[in-house]
C-alpha atoms as a PDB file:
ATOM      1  CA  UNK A   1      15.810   5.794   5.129  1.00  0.00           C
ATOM      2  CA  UNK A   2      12.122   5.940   5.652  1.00  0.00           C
ATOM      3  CA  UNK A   3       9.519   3.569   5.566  1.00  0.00           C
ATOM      4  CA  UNK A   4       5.203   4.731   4.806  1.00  0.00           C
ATOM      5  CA  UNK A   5       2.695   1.680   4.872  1.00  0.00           C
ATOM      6  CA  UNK A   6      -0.429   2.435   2.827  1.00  0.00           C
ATOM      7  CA  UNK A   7      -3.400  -0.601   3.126  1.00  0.00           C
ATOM      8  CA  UNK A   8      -6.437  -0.414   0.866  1.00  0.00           C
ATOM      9  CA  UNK A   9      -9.424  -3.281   0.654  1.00  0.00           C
ATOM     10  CA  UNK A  10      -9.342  -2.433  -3.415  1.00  0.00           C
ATOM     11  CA  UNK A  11      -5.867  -2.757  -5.509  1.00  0.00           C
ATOM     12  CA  UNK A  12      -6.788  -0.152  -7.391  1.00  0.00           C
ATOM     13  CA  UNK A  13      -8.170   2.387  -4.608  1.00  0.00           C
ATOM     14  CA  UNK A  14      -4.058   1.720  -3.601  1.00  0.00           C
ATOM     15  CA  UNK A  15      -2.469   2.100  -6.358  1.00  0.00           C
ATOM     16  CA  UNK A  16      -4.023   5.447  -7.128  1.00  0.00           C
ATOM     17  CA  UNK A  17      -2.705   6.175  -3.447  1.00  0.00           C
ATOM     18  CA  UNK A  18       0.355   4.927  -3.972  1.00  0.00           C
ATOM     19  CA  UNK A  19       0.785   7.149  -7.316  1.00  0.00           C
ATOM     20  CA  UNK A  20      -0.538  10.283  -5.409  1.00  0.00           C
ATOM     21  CA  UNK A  21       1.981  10.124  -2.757  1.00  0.00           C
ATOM     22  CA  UNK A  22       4.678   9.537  -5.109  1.00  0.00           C
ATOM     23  CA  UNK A  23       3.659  12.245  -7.283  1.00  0.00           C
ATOM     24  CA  UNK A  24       3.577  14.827  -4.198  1.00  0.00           C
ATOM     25  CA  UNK A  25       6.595  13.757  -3.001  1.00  0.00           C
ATOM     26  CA  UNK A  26       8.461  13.879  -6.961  1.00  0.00           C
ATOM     27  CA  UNK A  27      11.856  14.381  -4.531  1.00  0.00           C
ATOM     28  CA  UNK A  28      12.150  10.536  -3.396  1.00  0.00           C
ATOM     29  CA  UNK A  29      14.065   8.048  -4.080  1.00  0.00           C
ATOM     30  CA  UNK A  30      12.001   4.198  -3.748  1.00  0.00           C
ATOM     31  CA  UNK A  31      14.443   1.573  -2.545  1.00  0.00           C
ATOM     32  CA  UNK A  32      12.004  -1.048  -2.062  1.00  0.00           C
ATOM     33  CA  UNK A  33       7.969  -1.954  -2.340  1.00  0.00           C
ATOM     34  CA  UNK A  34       6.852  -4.957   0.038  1.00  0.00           C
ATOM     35  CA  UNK A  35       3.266  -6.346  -0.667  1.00  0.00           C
ATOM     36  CA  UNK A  36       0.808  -8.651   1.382  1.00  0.00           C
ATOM     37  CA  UNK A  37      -2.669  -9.490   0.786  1.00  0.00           C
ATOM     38  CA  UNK A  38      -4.430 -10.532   3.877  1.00  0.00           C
ATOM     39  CA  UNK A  39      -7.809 -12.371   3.946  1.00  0.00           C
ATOM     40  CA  UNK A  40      -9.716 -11.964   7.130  1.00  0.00           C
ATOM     41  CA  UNK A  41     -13.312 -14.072   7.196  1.00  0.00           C
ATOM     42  CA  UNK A  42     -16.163 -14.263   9.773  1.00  0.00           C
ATOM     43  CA  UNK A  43     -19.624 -16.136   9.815  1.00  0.00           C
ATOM     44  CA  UNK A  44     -20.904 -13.390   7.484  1.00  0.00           C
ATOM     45  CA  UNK A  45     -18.289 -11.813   5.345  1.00  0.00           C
ATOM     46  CA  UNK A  46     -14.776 -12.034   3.609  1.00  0.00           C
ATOM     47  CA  UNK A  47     -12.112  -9.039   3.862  1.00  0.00           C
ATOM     48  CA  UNK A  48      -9.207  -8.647   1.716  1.00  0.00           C
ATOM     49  CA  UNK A  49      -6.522  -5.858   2.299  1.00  0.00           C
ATOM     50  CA  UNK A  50      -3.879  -5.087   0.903  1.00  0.00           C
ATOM     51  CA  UNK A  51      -0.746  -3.568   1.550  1.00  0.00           C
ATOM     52  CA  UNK A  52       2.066  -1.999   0.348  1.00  0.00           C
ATOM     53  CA  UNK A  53       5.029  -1.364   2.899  1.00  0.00           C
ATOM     54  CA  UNK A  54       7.120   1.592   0.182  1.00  0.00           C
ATOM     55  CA  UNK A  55      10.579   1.961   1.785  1.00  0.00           C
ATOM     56  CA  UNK A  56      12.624   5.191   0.298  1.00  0.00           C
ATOM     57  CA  UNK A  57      15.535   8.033   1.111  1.00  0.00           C
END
């Protein structure tokens, strides 16, 4: 089992990251997705990231 974590501040800048790792690695098998959102905020600006923790054989 295997585990890759991809983390993107857009949903779709990950998906499209998620789908091109998938579809270069066509061999896989996904046993599980995990997602968190995380919102980090200062004084002067408001970050959201998201990630995806894919988990596969």
């Amino acid at each position: 089992m295997r585990v890759k974590v991809f983390q993107e501040e857009d949903e779709d800048d990950l998906s499209e990251v998620i789908n091109t790792f998938l579809q270069e690695h066509a061999d896989i098998r996904v046993c599980d997705i995990k997602l968190s959102t995380d919102i980090l905020e200062d004084e002067e600006d408001t970050l959201t990231l998201f990630t995806v923790l894919l988990i596969y054989l």
